[in-house]
N, C-alpha and C. Protein backbone atom coordinates (compact mmCIF):
# COMPACT_ATOMS: atom_id res chain seq x y z
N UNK A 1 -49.27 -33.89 -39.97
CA UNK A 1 -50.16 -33.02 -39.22
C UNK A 1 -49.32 -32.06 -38.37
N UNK A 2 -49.65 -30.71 -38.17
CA UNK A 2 -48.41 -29.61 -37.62
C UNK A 2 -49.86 -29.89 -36.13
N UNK A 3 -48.85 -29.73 -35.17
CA UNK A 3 -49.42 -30.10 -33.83
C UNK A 3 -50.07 -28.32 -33.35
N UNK A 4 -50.85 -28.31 -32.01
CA UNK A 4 -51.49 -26.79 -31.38
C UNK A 4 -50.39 -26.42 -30.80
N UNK A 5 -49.13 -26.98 -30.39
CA UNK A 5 -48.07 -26.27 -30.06
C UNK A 5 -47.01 -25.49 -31.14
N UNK A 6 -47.13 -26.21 -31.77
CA UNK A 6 -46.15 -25.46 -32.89
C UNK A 6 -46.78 -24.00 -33.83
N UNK A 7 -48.06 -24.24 -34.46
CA UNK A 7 -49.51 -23.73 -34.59
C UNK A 7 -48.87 -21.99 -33.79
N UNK A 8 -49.18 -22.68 -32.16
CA UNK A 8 -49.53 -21.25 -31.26
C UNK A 8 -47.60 -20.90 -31.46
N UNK A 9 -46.61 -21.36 -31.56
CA UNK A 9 -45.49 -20.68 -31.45
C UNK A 9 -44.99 -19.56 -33.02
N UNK A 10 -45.65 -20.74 -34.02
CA UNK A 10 -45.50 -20.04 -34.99
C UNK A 10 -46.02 -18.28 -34.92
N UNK A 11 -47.09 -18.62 -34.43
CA UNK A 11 -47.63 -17.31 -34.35
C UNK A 11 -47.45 -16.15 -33.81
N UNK A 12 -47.20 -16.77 -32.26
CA UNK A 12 -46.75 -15.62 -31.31
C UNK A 12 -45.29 -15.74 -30.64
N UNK A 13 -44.59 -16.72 -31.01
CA UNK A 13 -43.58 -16.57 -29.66
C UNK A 13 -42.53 -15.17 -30.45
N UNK A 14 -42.51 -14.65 -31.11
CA UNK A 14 -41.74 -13.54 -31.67
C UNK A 14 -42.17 -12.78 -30.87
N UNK A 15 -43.72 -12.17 -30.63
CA UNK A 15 -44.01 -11.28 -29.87
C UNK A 15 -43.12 -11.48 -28.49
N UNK A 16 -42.31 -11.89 -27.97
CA UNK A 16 -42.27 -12.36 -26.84
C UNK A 16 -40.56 -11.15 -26.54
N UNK A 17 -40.61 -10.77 -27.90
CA UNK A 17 -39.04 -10.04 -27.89
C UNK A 17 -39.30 -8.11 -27.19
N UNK A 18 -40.53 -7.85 -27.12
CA UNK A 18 -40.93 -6.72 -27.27
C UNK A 18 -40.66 -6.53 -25.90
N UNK A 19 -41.84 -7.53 -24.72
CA UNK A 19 -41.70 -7.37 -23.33
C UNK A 19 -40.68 -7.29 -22.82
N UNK A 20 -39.36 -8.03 -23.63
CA UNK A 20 -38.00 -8.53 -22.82
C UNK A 20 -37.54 -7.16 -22.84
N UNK A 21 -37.58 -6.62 -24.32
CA UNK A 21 -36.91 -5.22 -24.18
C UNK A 21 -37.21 -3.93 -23.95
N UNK A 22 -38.89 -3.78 -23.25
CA UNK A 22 -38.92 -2.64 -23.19
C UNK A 22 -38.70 -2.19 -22.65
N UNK A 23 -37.98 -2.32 -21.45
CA UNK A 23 -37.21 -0.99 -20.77
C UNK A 23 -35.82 -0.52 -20.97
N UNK A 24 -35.44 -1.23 -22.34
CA UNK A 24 -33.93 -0.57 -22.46
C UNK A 24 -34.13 0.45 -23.51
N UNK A 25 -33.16 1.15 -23.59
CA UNK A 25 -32.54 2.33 -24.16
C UNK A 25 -32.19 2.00 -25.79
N UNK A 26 -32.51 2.86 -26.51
CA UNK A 26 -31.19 2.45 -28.02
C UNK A 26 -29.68 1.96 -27.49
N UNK A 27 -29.02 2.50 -26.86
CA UNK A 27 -27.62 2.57 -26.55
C UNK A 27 -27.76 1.59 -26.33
N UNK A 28 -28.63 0.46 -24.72
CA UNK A 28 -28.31 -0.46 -24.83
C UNK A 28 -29.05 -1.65 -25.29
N UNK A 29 -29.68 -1.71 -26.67
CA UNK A 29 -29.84 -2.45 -27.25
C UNK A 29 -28.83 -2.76 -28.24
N UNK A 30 -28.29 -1.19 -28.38
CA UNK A 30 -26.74 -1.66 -29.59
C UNK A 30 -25.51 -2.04 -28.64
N UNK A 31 -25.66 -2.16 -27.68
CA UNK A 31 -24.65 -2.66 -26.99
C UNK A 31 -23.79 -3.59 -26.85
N UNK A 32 -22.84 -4.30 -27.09
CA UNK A 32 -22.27 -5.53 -27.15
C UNK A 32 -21.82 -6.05 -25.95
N UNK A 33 -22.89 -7.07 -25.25
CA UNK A 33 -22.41 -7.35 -24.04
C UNK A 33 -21.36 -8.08 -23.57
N UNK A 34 -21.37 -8.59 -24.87
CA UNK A 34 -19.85 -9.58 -24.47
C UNK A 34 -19.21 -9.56 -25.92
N UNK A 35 -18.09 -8.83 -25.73
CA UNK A 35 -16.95 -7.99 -27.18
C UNK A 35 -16.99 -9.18 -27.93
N UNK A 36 -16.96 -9.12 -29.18
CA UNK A 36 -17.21 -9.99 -30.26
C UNK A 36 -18.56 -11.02 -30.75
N UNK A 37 -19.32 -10.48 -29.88
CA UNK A 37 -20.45 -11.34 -29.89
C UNK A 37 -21.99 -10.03 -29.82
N UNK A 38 -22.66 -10.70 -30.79
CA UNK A 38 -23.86 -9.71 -31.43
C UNK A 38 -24.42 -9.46 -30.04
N UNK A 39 -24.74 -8.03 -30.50
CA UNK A 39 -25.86 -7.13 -29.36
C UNK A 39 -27.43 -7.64 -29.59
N UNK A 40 -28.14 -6.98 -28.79
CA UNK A 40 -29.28 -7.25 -29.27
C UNK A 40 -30.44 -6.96 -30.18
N UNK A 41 -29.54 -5.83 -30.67
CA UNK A 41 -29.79 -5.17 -31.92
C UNK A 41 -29.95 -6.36 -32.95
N UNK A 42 -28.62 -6.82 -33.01
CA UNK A 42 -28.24 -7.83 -34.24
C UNK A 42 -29.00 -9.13 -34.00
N UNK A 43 -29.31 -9.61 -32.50
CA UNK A 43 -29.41 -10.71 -32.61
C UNK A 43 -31.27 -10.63 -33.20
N UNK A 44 -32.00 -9.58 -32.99
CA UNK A 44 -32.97 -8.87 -33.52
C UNK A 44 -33.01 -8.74 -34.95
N UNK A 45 -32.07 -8.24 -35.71
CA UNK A 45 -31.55 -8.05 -37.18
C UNK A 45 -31.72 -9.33 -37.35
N UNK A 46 -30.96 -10.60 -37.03
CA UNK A 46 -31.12 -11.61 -37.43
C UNK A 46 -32.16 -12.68 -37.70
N UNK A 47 -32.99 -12.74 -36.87
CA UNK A 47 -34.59 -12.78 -36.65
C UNK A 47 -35.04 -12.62 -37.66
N UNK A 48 -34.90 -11.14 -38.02
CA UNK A 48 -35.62 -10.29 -38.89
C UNK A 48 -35.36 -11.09 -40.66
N UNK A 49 -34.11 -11.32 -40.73
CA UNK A 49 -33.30 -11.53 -41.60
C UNK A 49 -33.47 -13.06 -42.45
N UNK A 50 -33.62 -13.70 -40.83
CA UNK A 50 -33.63 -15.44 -41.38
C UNK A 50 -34.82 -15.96 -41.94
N UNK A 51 -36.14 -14.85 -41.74
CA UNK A 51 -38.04 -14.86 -41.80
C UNK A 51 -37.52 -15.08 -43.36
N UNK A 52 -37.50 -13.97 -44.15
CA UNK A 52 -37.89 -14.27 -45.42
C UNK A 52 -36.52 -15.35 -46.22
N UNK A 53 -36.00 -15.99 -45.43
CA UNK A 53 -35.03 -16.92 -46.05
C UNK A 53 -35.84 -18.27 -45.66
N UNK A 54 -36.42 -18.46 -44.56
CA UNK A 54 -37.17 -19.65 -44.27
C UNK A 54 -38.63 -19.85 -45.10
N UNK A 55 -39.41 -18.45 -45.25
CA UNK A 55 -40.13 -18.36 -46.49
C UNK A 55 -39.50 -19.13 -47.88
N UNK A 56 -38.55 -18.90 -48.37
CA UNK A 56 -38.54 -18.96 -49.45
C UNK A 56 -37.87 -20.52 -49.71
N UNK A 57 -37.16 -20.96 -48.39
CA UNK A 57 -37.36 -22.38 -48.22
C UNK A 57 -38.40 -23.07 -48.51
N UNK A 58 -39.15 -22.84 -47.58
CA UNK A 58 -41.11 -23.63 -47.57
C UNK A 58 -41.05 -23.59 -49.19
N UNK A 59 -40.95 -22.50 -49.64
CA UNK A 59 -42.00 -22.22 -51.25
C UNK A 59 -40.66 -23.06 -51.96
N UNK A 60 -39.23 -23.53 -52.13
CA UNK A 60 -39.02 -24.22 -52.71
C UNK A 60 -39.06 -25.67 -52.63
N UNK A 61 -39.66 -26.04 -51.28
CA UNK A 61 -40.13 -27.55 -50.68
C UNK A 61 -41.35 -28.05 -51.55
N UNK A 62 -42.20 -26.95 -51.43
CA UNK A 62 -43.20 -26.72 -51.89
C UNK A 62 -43.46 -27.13 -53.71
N UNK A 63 -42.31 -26.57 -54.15
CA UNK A 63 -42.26 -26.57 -55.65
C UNK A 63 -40.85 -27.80 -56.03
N UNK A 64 -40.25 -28.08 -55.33
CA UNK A 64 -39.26 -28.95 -55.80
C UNK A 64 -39.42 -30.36 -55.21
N UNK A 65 -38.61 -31.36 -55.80
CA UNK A 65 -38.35 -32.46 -55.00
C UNK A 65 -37.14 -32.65 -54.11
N UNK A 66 -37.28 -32.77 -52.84
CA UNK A 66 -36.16 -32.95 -51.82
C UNK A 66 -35.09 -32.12 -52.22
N UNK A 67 -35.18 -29.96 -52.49
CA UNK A 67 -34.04 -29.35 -52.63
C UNK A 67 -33.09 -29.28 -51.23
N UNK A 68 -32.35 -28.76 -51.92
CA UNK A 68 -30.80 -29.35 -50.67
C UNK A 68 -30.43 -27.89 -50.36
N UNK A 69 -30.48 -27.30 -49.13
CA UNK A 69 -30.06 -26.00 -48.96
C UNK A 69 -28.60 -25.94 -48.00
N UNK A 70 -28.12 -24.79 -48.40
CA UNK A 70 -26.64 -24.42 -47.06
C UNK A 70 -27.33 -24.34 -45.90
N UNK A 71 -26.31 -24.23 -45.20
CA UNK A 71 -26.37 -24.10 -43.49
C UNK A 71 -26.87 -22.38 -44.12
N UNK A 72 -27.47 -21.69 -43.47
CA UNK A 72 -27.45 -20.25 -42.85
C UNK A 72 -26.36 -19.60 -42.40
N UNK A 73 -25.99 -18.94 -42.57
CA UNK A 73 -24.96 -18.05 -41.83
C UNK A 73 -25.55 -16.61 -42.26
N UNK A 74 -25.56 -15.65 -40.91
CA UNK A 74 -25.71 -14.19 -41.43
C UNK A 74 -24.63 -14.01 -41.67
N UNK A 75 -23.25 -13.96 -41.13
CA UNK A 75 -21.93 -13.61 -41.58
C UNK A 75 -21.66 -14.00 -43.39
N UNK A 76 -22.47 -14.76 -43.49
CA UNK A 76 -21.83 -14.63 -45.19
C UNK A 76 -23.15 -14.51 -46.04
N UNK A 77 -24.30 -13.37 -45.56
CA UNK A 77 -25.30 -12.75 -45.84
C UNK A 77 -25.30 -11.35 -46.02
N UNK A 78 -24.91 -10.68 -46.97
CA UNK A 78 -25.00 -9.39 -47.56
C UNK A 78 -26.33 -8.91 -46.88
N UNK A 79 -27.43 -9.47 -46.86
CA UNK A 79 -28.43 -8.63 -46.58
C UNK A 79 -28.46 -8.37 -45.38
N UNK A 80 -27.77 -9.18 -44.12
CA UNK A 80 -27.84 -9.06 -43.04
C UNK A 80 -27.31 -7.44 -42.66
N UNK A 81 -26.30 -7.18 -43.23
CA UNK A 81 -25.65 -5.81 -42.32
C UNK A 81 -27.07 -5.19 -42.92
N UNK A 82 -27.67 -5.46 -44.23
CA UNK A 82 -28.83 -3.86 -44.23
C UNK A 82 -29.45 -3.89 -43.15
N UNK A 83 -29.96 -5.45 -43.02
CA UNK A 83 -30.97 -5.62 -41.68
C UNK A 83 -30.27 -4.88 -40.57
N UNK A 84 -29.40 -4.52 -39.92
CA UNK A 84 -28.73 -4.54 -38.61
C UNK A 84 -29.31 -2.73 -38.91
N UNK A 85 -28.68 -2.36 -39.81
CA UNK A 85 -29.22 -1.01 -40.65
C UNK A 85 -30.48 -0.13 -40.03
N UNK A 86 -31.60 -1.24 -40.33
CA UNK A 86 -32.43 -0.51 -39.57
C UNK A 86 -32.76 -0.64 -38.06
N UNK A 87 -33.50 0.13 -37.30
CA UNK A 87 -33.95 0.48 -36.52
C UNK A 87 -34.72 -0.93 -35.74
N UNK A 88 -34.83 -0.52 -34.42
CA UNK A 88 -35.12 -1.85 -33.77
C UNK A 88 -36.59 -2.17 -34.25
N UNK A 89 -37.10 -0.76 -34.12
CA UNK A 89 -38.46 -0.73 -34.11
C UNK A 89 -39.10 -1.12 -35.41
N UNK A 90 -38.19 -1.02 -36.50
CA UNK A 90 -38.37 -1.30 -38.13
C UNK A 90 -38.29 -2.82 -37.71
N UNK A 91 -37.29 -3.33 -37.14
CA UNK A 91 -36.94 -4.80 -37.85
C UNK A 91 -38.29 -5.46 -36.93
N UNK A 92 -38.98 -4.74 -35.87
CA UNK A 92 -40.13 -5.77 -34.97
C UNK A 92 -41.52 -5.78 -36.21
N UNK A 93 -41.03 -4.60 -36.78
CA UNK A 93 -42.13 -4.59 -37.70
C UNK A 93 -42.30 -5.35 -38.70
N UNK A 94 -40.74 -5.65 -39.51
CA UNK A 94 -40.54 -6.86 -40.34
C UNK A 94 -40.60 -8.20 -39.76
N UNK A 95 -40.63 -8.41 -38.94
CA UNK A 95 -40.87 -9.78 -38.02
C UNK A 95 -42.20 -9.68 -38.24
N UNK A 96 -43.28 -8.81 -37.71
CA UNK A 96 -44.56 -9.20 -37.38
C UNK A 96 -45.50 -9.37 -38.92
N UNK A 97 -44.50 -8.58 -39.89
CA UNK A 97 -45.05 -8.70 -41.48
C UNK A 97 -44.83 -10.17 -42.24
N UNK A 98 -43.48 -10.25 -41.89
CA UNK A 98 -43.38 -11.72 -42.09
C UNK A 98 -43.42 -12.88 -41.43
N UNK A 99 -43.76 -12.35 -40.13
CA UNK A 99 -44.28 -14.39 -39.58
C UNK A 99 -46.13 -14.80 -39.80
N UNK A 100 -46.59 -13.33 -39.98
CA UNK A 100 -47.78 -13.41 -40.81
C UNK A 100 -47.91 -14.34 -41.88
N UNK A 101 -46.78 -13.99 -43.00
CA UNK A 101 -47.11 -14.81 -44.42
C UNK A 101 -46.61 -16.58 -43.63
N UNK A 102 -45.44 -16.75 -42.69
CA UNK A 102 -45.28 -17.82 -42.62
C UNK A 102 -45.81 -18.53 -42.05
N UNK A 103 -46.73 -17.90 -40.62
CA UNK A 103 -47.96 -18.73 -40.59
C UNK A 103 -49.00 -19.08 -41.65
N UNK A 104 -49.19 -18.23 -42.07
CA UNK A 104 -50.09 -18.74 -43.01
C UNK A 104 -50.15 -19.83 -44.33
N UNK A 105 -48.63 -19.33 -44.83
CA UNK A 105 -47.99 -20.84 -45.99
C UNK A 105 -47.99 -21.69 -44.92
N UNK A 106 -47.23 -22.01 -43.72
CA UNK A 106 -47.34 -23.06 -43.10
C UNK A 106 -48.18 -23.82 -43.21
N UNK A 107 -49.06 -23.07 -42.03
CA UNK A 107 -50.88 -23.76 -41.24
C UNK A 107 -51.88 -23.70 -42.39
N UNK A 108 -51.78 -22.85 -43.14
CA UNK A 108 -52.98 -23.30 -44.46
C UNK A 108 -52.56 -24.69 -45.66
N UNK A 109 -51.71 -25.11 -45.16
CA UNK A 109 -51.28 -26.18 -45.84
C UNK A 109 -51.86 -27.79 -45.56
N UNK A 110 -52.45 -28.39 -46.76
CA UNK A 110 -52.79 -30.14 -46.60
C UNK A 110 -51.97 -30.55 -46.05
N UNK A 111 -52.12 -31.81 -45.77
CA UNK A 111 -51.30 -32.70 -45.13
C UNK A 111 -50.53 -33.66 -45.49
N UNK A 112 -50.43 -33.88 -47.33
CA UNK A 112 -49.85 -34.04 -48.11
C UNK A 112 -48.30 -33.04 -48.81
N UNK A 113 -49.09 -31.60 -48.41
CA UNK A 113 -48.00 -30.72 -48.72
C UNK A 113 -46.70 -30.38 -47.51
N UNK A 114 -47.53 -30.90 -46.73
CA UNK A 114 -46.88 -30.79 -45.03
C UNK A 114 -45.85 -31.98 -45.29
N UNK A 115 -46.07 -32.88 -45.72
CA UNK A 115 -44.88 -33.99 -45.91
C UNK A 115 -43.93 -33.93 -46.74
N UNK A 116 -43.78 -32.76 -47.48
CA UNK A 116 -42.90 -32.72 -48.73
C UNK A 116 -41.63 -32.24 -47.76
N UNK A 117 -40.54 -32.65 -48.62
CA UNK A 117 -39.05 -32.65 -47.74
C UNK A 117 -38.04 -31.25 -48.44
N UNK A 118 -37.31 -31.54 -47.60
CA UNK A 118 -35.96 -30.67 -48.12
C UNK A 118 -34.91 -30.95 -47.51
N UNK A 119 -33.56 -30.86 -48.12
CA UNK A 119 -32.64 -31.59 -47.06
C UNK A 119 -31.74 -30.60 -46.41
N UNK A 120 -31.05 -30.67 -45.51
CA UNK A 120 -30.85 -29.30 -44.18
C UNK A 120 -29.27 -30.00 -44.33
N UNK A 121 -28.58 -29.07 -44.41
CA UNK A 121 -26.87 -30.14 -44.64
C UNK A 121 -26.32 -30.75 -43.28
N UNK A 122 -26.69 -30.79 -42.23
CA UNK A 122 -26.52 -30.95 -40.83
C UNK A 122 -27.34 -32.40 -40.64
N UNK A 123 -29.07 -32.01 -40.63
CA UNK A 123 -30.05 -32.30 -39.77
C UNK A 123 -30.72 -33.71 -41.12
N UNK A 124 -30.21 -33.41 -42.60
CA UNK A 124 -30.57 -34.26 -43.31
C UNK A 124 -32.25 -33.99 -43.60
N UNK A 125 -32.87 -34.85 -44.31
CA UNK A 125 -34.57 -34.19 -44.90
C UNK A 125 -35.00 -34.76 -43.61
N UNK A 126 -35.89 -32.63 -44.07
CA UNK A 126 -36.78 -32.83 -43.00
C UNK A 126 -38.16 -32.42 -43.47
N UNK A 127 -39.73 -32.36 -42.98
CA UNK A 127 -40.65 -32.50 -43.92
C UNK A 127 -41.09 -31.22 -43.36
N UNK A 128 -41.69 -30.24 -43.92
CA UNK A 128 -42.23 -28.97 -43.74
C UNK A 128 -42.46 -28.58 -42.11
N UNK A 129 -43.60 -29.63 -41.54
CA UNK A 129 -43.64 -29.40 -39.90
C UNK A 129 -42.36 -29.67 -39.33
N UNK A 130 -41.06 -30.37 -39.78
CA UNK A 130 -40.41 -30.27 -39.07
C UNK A 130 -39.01 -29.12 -39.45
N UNK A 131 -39.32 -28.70 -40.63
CA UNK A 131 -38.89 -27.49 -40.98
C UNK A 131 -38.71 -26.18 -39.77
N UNK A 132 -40.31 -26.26 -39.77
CA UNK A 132 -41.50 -24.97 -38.86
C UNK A 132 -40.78 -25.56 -37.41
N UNK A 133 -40.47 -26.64 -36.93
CA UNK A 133 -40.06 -26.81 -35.63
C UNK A 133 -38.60 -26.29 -35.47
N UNK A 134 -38.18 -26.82 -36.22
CA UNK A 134 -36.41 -26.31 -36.46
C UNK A 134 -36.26 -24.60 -36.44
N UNK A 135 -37.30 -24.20 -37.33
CA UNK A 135 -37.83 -22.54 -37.35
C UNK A 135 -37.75 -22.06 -35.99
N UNK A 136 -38.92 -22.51 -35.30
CA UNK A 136 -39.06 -22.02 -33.54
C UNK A 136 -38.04 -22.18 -33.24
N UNK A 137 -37.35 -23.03 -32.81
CA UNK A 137 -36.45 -23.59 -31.71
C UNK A 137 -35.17 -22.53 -31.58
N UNK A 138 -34.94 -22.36 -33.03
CA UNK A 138 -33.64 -21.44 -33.42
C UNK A 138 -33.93 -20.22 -33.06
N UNK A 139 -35.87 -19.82 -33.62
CA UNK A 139 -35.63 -18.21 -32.74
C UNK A 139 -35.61 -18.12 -31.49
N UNK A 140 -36.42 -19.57 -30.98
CA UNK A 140 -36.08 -19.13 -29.19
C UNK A 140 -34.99 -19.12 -28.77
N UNK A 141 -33.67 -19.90 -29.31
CA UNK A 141 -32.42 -19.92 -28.98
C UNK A 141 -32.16 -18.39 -29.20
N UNK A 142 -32.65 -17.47 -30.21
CA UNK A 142 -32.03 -16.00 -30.24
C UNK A 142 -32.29 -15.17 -28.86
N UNK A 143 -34.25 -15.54 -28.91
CA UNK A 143 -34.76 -14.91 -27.51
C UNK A 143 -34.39 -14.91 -26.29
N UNK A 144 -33.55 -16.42 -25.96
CA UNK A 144 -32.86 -16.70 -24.47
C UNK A 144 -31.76 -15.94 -24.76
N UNK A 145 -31.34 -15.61 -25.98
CA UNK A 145 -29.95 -15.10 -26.08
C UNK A 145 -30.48 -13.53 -25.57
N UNK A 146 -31.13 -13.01 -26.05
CA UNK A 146 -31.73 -11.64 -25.90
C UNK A 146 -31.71 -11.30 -24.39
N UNK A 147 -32.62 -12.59 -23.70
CA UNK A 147 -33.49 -12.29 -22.48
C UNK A 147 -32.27 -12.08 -21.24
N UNK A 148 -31.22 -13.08 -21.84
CA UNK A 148 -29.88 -13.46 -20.85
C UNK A 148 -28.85 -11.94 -21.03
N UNK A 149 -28.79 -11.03 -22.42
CA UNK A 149 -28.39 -10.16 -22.12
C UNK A 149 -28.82 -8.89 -21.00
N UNK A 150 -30.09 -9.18 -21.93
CA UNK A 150 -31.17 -8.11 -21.14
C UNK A 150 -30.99 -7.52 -19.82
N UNK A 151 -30.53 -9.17 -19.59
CA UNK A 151 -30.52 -9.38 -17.68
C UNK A 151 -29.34 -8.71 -17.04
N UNK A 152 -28.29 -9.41 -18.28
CA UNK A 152 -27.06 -8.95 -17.78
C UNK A 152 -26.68 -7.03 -17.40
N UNK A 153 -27.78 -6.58 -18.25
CA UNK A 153 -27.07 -5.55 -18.25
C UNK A 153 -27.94 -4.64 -16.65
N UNK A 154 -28.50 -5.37 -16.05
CA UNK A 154 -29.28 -5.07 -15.00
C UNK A 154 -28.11 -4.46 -13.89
């Protein structure tokens, strides 16, 4: 059973990137606040980037028995620099296009399909809701990352 907390994060806590940043500038959203470490551009790009990779997780949970996926890395993700590519305002848009479909594969799902596994090379099998939890947690880890630059550059 996917719980009303996870439910309401799936849905909205992305929105939550818009308020943090609207009073900065392009310049300093591409900004690198601390040299070698992603701006908030990227950490945005990445967001953007990891949606339709966690999609296509679910749909092979979905269709396989217990598949075994890599760790993530954008650094050894070709598609990531396109993502960084576009525009801030493009990638909020690809966020809000795709956490659409992933609420919806999620939360429209039995509770039989909700138990099907996949194994995470770290975290070991985990079953769809706890997929979707692992999902949140990581983008809020981006968002504190966001919110803490944000600040910094005050």
């Amino acid at each position: 059973m996917i719980q009303s907390s996870l439910t309401h994060r799936l849905k909205d806590q992305h929105r939550a990137i818009t308020p943090i940043i609207i009073k900065l500038n392009d310049r300093q959203i591409q900004h690198h606040v601390i040299k070698g470490k992603w701006s908030i551009h990227e950490q945005i790009a990445h967001l953007a980037k990891y949606q339709p990779v966690f999609i296509d997780r679910i749909r092979k949970i979905l269709m396989m028995d217990n598949p075994e996926f890599e760790r993530y890395s954008a650094e050894d993700d070709d598609g990531f620099e396109i993502y960084c590519a576009f525009t801030t305002y493009e990638l909020l848009k690809k966020i809000n296009t795709d956490r659409e479909i992933i609420y919806n594969l999620v939360t429209k799902l039995s509770p039989d399909k909700l138990d099907r596994t996949g194994v995470h090379p770290k975290f070991g099998k985990l079953n769809i809701v706890e997929w979707s939890e692992f999902f949140v947690l990581h983008e809020a880890h981006h968002l504190f990352a966001i919110f803490q630059m944000t600040h910094t550059m005050k």
